[in-house]
Protein backbone atom coordinates (compact mmCIF):
# COMPACT_ATOMS: atom_id res chain seq x y z
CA UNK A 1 8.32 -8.20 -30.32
CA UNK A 2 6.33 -9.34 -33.38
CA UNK A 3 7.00 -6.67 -34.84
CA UNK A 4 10.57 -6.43 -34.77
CA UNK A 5 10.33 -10.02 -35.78
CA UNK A 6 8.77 -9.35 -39.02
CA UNK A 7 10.78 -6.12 -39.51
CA UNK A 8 13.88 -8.39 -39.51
CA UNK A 9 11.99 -10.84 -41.75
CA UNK A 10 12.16 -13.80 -38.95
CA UNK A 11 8.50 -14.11 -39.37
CA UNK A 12 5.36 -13.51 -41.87
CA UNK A 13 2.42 -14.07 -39.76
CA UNK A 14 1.18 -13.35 -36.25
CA UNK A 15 -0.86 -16.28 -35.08
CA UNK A 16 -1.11 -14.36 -31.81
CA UNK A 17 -3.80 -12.90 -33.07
CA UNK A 18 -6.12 -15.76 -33.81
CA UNK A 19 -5.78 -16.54 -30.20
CA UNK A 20 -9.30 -16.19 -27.88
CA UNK A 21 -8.99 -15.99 -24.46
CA UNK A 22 -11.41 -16.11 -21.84
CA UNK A 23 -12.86 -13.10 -19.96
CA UNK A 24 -10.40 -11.53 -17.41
CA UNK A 25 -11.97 -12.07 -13.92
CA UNK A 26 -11.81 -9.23 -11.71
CA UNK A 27 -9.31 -10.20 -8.75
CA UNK A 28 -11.47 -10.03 -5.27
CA UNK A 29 -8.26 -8.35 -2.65
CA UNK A 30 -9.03 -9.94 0.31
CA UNK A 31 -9.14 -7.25 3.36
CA UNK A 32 -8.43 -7.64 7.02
CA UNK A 33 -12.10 -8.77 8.57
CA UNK A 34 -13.23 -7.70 11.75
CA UNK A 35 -12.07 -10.77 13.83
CA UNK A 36 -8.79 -10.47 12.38
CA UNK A 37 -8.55 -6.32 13.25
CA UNK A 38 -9.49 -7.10 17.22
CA UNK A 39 -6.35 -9.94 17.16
CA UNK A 40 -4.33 -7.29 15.34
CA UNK A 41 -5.23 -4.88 18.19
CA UNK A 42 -4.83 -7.55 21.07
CA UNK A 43 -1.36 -8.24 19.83
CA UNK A 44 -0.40 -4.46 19.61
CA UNK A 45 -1.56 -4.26 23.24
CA UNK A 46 0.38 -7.89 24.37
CA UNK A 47 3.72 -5.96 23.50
CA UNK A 48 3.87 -6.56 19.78
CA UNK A 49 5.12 -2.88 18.34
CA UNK A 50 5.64 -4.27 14.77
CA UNK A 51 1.66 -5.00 14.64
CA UNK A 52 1.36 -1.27 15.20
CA UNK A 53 2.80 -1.02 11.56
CA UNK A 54 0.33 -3.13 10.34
CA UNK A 55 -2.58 -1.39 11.89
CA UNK A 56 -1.47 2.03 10.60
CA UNK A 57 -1.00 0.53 6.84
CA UNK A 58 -4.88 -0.76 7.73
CA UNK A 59 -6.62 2.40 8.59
CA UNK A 60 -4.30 4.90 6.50
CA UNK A 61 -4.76 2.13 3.33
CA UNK A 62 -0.96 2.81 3.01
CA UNK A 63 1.29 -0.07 1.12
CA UNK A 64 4.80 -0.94 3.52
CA UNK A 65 6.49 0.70 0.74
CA UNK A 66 5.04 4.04 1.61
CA UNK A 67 5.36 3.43 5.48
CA UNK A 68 8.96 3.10 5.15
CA UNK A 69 9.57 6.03 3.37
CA UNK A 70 7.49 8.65 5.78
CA UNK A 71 10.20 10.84 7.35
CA UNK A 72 9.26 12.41 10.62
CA UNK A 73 9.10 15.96 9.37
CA UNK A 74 5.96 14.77 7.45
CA UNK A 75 3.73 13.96 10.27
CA UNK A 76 1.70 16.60 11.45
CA UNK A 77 0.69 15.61 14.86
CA UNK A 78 -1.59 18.23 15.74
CA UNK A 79 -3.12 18.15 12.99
CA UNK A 80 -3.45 14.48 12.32
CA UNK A 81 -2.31 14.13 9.02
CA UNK A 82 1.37 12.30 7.13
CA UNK A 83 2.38 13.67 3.92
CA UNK A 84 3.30 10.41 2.03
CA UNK A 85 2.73 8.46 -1.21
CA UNK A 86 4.91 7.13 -3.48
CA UNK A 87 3.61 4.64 -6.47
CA UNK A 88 1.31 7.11 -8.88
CA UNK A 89 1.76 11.06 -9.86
CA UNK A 90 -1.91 11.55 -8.21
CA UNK A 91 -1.09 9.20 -4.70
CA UNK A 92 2.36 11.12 -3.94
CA UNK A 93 3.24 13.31 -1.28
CA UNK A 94 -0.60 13.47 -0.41
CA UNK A 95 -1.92 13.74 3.30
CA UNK A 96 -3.16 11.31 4.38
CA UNK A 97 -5.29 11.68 7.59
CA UNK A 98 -4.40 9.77 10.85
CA UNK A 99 -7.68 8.33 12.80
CA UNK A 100 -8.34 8.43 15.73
CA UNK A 101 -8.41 4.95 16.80
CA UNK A 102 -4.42 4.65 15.66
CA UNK A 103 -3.16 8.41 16.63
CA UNK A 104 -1.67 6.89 19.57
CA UNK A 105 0.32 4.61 17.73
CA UNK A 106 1.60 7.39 15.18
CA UNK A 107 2.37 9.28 18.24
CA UNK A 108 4.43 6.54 19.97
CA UNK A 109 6.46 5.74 16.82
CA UNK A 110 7.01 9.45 16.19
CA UNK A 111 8.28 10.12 19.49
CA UNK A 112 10.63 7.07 18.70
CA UNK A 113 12.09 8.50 15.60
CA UNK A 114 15.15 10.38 15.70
């Protein structure tokens, strides 16, 4: 922008530059801790499907963006693995292995899907 500024003459100098700022802290992401996995689990088995979703984004490490895209056609159940992916070049239609602790769950949903 600064520069188109001083292409069109609006401005001489950019003070932007003689600005310090302070180190850029690393952001800490916050995962799901162990407690907060078994109440996950307890609510899956208390009738909550939706919490199923959130367990398979947990142990797959996919974002709800890439959940909703999965079609059916790329889950390979006796295999174990989704084809899915979507935000970089190297993270897109890559498998992505299904545990064993949420195959069920895959399997329900996929016998759900039309």
């Amino acid at each position: 922008m600064f520069r188109y500024a001083k292409i069109n003459e609006f401005c001489q100098t950019n003070y932007a530059e003689y600005i310090k700022l302070p180190p850029l802290e690393k952001s800490k992401k916050v995962a799901f801790n162990p407690d907060e996995i078994d109440a996950l689990w307890k609510d899956y088995r208390d009738g909550n499907s939706f919490t199923g979703y959130v367990l398979i984004m947990i142990y797959t490490g996919m974002r709800y963006g890439e959940i909703s895209t999965i079609l059916k056609e790329n889950i390979n159940l006796p295999d174990r693995y989704m084809i899915g992916g979507i935000k970089t070049d190297a993270g897109k239609n890559r498998q992505i292995p299904i545990a064993d602790k949420i195959f069920p769950i895959v399997e329900l949903f996929y016998s759900r899907a039309s």
